[in-house]
Protein backbone atom coordinates (compact mmCIF):
# COMPACT_ATOMS: atom_id res chain seq x y z
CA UNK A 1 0.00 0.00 0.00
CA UNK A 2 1.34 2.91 -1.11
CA UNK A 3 0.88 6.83 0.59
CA UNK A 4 -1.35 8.79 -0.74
CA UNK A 5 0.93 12.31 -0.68
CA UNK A 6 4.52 10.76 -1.49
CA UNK A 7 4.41 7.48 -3.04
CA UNK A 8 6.16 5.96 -0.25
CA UNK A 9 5.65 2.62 1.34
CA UNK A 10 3.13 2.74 4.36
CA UNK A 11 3.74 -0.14 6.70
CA UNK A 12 1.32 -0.43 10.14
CA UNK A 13 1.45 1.88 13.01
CA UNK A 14 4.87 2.36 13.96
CA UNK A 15 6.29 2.00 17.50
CA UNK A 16 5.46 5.62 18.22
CA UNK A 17 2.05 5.08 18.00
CA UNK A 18 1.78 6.95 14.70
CA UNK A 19 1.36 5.79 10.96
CA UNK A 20 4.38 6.37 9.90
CA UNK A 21 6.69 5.04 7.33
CA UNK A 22 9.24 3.32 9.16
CA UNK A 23 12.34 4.82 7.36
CA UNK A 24 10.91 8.48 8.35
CA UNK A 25 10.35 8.10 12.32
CA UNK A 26 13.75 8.59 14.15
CA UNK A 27 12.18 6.79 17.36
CA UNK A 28 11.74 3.64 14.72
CA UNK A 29 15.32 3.62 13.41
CA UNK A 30 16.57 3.84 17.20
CA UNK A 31 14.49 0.71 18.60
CA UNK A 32 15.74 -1.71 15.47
CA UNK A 33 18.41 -3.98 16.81
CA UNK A 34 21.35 -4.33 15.01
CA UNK A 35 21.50 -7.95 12.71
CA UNK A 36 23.85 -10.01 14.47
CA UNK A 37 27.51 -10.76 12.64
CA UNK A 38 27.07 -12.75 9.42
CA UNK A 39 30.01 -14.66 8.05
CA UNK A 40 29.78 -16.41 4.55
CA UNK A 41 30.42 -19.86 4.34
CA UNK A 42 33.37 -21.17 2.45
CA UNK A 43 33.00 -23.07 -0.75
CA UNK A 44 34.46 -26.29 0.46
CA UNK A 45 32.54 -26.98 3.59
CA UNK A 46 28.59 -28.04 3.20
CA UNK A 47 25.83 -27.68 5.88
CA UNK A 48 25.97 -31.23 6.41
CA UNK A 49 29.36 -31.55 7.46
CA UNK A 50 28.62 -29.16 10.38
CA UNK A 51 27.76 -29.90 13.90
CA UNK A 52 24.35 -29.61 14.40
CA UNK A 53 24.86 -28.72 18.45
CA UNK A 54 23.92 -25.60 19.47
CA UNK A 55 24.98 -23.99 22.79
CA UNK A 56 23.56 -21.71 25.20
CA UNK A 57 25.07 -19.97 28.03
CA UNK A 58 22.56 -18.84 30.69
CA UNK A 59 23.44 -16.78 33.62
CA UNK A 60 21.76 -17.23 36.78
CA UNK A 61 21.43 -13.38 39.18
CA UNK A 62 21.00 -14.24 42.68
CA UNK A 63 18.39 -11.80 43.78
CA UNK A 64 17.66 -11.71 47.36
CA UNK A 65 14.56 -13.25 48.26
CA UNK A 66 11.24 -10.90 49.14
CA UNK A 67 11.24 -9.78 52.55
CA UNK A 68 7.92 -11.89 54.23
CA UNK A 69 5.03 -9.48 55.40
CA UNK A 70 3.68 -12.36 57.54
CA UNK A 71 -0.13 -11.26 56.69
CA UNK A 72 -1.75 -14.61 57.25
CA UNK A 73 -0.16 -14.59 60.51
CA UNK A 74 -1.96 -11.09 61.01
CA UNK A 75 -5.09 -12.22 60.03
CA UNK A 76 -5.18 -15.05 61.81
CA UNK A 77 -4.01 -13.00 65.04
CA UNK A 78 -7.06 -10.33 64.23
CA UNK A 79 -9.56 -12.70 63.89
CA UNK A 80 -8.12 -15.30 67.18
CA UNK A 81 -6.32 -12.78 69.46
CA UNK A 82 -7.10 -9.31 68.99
CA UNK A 83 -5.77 -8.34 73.02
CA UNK A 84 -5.56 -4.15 72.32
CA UNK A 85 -5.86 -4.25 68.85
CA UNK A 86 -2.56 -5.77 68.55
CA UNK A 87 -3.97 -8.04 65.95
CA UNK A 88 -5.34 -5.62 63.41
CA UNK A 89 -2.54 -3.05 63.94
CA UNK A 90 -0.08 -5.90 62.69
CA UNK A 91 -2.64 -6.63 59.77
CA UNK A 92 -2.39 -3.07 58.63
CA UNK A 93 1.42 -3.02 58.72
CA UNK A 94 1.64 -6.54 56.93
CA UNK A 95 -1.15 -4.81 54.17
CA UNK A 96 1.53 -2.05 54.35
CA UNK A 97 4.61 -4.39 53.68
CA UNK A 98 2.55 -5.84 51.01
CA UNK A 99 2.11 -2.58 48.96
CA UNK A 100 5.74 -2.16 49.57
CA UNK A 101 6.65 -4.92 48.33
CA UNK A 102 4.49 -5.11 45.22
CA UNK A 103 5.94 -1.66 44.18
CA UNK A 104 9.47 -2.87 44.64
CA UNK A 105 10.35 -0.61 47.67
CA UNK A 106 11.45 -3.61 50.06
CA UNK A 107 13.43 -1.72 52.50
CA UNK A 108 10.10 -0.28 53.28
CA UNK A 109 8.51 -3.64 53.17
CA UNK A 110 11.78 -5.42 55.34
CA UNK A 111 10.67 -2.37 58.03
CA UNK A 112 6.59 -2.89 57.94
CA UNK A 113 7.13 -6.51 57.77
CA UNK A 114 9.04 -6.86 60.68
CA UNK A 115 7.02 -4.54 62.82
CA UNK A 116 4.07 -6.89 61.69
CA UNK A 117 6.47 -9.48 63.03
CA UNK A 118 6.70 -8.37 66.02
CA UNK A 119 3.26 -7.10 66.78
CA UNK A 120 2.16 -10.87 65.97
CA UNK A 121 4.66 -11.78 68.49
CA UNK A 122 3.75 -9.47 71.30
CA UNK A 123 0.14 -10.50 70.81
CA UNK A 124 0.87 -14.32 70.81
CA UNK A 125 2.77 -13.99 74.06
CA UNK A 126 -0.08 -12.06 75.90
CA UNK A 127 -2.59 -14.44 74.55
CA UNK A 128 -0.53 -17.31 75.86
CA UNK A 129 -0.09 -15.32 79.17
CA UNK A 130 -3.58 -14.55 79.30
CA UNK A 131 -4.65 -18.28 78.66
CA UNK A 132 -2.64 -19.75 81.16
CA UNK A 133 -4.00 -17.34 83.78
CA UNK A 134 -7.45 -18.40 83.15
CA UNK A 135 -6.73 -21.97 83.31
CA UNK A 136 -5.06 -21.34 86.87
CA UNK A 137 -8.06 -19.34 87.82
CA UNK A 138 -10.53 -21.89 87.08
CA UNK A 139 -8.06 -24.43 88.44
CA UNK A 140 -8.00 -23.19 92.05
CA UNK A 141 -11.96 -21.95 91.66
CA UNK A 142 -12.78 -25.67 91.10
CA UNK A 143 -10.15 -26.85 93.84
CA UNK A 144 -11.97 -24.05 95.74
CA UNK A 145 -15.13 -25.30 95.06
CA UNK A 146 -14.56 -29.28 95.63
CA UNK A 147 -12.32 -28.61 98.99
CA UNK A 148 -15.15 -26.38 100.56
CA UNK A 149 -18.26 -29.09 100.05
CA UNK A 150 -15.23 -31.47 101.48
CA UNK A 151 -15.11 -29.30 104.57
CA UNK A 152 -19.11 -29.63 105.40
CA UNK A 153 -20.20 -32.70 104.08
């Protein structure tokens, strides 16, 4: 398909977003990678007397992994053992670390994570405390209870 003004070749929209011809758009010409080296082969050797093994390098990056934002932890400490709104305040930081994370910031999400961390772990231990105090309580109530029918039956 030809232009209608110049006579030129039209091709589809080019990478600029514009329908261009693709000799004509500098933004076009700069995106085209270069054809890799190509050497001729010589008369005297045929494509069946090559190897037919190709090789490819890959190199691995070691990328730290993604700092944890513990937020079933936090949800399962709002929703089990909320003591002070410990619970929900680490679900919002863990939410927090999330977001963080997702947008690539993860010193941000290594510092909202571990506050998370260690909101889940403040609120565990009171829980825990907490628990065990009730079992003594109701413990020495029922001791209380059996030892004083004991006393006048």
């Amino acid at each position: 398909m030809a232009s209608p003004k110049s006579g030129t070749p039209w091709l589809q929209a080019c990478v600029c977003g514009r329908w261009r011809c693709r000799h004509s758009c500098p933004r076009a010409r700069a995106m085209q990678s270069p054809l890799p080296p190509y050497e001729v082969l010589p008369t005297e050797v045929s494509m069946e007397e090559m190897p037919r093994s190709t090789t490819v390098m890959v190199e691995e990056t070691q990328q730290p992994p993604p700092p944890r934002d513990h937020l079933v932890w936090s949800l399962f400490t709002t929703l089990y053992g909320n003591f002070c709104c410990l619970g929900l305040l680490a679900f919002v930081f863990s939410v927090k670390s999330r977001d963080r994370k997702v947008l690539g910031d993860y010193s941000g999400a290594l510092s909202y994570g571990s506050t998370a961390k260690y909101l889940n772990i403040t609120a565990l231990v009171i829980n825990i405390f907490i628990v065990i105090i009730v079992i003594v309580f109701v413990s020495l109530a029922i001791a209380g209870v059996f030892s004083h029918r004991q006393s006048y039956g």
